[in-house]
C-alpha atoms as a PDB file:
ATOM      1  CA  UNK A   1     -32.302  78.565 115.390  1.00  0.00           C
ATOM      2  CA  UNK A   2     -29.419  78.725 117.762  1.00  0.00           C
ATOM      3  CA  UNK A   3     -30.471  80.440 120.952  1.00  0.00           C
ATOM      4  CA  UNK A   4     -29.225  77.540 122.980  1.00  0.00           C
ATOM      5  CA  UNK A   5     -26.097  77.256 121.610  1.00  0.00           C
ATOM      6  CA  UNK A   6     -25.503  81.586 121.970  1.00  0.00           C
ATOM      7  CA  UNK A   7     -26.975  81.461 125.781  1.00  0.00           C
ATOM      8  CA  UNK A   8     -24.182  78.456 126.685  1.00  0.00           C
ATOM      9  CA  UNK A   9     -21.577  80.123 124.520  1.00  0.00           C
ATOM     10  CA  UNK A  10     -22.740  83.937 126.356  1.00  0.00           C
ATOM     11  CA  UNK A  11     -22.306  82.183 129.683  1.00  0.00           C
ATOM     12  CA  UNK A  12     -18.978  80.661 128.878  1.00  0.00           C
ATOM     13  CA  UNK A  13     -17.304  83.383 128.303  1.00  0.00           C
ATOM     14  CA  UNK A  14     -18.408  85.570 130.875  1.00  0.00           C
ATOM     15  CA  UNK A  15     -16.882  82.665 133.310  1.00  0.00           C
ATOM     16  CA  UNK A  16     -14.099  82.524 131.037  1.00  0.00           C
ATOM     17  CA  UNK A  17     -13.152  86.206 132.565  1.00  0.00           C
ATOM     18  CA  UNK A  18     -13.504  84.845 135.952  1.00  0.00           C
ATOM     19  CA  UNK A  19      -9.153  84.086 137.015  1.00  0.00           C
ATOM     20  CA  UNK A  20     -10.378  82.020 140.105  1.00  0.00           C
ATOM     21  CA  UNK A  21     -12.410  79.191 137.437  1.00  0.00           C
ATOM     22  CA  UNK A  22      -9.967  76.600 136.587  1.00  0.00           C
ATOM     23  CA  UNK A  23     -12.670  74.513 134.730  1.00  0.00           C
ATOM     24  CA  UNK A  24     -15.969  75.421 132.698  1.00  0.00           C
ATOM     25  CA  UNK A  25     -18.466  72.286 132.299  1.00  0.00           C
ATOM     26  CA  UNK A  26     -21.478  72.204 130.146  1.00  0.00           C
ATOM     27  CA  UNK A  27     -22.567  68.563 131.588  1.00  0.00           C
ATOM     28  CA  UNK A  28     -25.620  67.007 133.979  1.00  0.00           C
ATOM     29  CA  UNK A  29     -25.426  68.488 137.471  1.00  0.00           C
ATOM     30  CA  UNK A  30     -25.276  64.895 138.572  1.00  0.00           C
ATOM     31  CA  UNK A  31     -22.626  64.340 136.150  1.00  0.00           C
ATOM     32  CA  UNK A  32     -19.807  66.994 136.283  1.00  0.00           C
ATOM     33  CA  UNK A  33     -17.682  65.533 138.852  1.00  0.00           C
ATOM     34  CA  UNK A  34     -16.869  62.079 137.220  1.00  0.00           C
ATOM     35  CA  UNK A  35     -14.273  63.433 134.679  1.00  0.00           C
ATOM     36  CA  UNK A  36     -10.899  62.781 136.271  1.00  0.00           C
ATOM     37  CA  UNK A  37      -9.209  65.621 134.308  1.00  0.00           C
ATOM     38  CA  UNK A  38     -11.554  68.201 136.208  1.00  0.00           C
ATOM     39  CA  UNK A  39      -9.143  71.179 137.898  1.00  0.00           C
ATOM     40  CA  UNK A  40     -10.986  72.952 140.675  1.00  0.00           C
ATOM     41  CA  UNK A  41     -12.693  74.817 141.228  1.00  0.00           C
ATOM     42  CA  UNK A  42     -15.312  74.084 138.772  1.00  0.00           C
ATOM     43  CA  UNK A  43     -18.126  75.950 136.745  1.00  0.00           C
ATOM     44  CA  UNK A  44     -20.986  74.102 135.229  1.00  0.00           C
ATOM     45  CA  UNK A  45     -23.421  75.599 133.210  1.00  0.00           C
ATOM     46  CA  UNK A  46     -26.771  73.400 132.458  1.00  0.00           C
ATOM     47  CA  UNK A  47     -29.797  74.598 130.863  1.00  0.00           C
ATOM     48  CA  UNK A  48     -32.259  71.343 130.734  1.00  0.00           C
ATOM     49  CA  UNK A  49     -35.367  72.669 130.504  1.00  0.00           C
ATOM     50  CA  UNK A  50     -37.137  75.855 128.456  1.00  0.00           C
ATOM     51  CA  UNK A  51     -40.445  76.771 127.303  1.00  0.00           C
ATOM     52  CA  UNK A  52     -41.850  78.435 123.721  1.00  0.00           C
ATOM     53  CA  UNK A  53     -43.437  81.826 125.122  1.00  0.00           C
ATOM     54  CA  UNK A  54     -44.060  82.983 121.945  1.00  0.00           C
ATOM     55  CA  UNK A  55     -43.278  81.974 117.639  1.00  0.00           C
ATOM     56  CA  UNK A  56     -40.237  84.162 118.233  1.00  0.00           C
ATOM     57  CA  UNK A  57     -38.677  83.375 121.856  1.00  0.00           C
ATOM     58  CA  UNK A  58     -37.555  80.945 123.815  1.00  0.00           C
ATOM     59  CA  UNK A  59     -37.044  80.640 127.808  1.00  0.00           C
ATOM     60  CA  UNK A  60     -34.493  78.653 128.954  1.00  0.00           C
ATOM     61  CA  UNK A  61     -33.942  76.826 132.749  1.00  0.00           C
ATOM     62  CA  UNK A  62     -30.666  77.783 133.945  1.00  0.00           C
ATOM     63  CA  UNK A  63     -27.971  76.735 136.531  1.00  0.00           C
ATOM     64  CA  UNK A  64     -25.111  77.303 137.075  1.00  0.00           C
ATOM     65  CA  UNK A  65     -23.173  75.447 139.602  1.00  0.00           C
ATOM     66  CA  UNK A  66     -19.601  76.796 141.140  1.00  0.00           C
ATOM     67  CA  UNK A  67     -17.731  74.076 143.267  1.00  0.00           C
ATOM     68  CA  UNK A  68     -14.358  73.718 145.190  1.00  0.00           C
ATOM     69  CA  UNK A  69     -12.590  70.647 146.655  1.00  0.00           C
ATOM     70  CA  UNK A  70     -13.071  70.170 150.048  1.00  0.00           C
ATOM     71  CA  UNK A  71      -9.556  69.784 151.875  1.00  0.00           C
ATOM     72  CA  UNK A  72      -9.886  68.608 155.117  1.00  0.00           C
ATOM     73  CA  UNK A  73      -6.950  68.703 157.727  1.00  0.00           C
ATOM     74  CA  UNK A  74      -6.349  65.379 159.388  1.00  0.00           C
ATOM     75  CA  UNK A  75      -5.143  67.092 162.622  1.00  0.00           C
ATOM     76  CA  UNK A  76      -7.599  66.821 165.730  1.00  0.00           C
ATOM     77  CA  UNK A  77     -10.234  69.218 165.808  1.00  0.00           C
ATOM     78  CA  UNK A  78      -9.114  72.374 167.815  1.00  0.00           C
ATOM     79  CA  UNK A  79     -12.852  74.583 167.159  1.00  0.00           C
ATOM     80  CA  UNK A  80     -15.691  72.609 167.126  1.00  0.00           C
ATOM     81  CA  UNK A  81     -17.699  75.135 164.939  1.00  0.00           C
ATOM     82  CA  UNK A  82     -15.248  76.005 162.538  1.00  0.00           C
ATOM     83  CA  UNK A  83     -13.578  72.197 162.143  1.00  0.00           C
ATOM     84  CA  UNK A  84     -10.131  71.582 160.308  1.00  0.00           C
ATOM     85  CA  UNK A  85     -11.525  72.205 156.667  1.00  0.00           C
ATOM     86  CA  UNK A  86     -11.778  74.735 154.280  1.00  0.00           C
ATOM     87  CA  UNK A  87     -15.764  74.672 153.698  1.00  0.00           C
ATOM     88  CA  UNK A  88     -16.415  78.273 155.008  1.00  0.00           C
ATOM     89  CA  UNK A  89     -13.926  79.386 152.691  1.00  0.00           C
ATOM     90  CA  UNK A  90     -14.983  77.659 149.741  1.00  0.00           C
ATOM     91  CA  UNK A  91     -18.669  78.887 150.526  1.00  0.00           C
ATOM     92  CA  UNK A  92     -17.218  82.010 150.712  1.00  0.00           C
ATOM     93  CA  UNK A  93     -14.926  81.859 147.346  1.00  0.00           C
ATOM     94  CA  UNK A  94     -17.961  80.403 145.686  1.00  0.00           C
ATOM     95  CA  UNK A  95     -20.335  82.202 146.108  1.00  0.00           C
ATOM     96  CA  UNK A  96     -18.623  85.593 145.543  1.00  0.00           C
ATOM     97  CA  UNK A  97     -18.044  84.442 142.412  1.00  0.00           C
ATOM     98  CA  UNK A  98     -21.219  83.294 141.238  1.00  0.00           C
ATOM     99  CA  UNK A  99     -22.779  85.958 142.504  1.00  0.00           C
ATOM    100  CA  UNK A 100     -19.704  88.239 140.257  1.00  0.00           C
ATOM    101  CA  UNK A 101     -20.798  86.037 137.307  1.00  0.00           C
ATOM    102  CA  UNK A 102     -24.507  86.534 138.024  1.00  0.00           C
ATOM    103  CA  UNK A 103     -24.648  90.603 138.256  1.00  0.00           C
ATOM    104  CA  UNK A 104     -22.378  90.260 135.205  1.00  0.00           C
ATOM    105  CA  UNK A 105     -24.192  88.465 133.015  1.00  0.00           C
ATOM    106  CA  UNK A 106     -27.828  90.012 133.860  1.00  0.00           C
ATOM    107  CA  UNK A 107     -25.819  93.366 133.310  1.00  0.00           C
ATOM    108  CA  UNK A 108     -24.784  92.165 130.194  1.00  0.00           C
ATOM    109  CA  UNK A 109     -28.212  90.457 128.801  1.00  0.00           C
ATOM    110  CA  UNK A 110     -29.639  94.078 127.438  1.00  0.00           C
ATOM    111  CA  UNK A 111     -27.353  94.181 125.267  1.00  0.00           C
ATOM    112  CA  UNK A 112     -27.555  90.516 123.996  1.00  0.00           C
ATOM    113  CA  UNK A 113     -31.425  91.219 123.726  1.00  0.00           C
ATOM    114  CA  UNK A 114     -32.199  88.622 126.406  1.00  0.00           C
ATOM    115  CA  UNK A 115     -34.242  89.087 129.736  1.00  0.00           C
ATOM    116  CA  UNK A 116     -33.490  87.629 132.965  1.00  0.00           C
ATOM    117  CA  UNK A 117     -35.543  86.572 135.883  1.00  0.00           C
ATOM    118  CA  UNK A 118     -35.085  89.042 138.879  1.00  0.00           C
ATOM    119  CA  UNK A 119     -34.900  86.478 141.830  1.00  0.00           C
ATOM    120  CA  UNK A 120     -32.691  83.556 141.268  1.00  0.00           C
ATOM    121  CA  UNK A 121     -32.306  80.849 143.491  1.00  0.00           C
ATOM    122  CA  UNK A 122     -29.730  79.594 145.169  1.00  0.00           C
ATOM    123  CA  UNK A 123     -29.011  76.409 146.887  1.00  0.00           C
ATOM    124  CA  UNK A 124     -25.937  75.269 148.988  1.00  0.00           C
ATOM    125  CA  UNK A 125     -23.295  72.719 148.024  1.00  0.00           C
ATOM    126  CA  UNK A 126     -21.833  70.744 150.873  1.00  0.00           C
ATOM    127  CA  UNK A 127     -19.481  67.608 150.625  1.00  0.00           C
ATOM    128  CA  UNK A 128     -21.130  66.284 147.515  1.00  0.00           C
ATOM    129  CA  UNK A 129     -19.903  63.689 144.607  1.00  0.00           C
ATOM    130  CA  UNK A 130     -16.407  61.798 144.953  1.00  0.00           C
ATOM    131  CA  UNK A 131     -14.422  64.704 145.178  1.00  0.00           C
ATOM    132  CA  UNK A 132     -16.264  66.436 148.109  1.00  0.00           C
ATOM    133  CA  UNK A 133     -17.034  69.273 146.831  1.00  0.00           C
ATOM    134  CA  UNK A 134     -18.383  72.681 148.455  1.00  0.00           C
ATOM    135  CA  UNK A 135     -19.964  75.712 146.788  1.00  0.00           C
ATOM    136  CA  UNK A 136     -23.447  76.947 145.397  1.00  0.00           C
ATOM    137  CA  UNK A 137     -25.854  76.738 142.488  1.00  0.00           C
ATOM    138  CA  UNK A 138     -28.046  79.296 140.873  1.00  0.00           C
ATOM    139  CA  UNK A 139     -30.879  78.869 138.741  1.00  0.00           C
ATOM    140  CA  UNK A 140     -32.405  81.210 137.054  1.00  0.00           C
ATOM    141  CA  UNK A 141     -34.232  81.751 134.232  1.00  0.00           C
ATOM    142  CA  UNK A 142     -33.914  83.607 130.405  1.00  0.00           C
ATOM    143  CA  UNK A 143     -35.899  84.451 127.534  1.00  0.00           C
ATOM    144  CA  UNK A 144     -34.355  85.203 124.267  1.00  0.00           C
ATOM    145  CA  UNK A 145     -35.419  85.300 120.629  1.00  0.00           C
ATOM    146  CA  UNK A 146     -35.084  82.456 118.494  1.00  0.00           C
ATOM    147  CA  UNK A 147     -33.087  83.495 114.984  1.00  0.00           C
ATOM    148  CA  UNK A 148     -35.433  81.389 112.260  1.00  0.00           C
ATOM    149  CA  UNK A 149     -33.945  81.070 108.936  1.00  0.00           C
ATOM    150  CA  UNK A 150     -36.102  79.296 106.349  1.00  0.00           C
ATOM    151  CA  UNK A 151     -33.997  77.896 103.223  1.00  0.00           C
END
């Protein structure tokens, strides 16, 4: 059975297409932001939970997180609302491209004979871990066979 190890390896390389991801994680979302080698943004793909739905598939829990650094100008603040950083813009930059990734991939899953679900969440980034990081997450979930092969 390797139907984790094809849905992390599918999802890499769809990001892997992506020119504005500098660096692809597979790590803890708690944990991808302690490496000090990491060159934003970042792309982590985690898939910690699934479920048996039947002898021959598998669903999978899946999110994928898409970060940038935060850079913040240490000027005075000239606009109150939109401050001296570059949040909005790494919202922005984020998000378009997880969303890219997303309509790519569930595009994409027909042909790797794995379903999708239709909604997936998404949840905000804002200043988080050491490196203050902006962006989104979405989680989602698939179902895929499980290749068996009894020796």
């Amino acid at each position: 059975m390797n139907a984790y190890t094809q849905l992390l390896r599918h999802i890499k390389e769809m990001a892997e297409e992506d020119d504005y991801i500098t660096t692809i994680l597979h790590r803890l979302p708690e944990d991808f932001d302690w490496e000090k080698g990491n060159i934003f943004p970042i792309l982590n793909i985690s898939a910690l939970a699934g479920t048996f739905t039947s002898t021959s598939t598998i669903q999978f829990d899946v999110t994928i997180t898409c970060v940038d650094k935060r850079d913040i100008n240490k000027e005075d603040v000239n606009d109150k609302f939109w401050s001296n950083d570059n949040e909005v813009d790494n919202h922005n930059a984020t998000l378009s491209h997880i969303s890219h990734l997303w309509t790519k991939l569930n595009r994409d899953y027909s042909r790797e004979n794995i379903t999708a679900s239709e909604n997936p969440n998404l949840t905000q980034i804002e200043f988080e871990g050491m490196n203050l990081m902006d962006g989104w997450s979405i989680t989602f979930q698939v179902e895929m066979p499980m290749n068996v092969s009894l020796c």
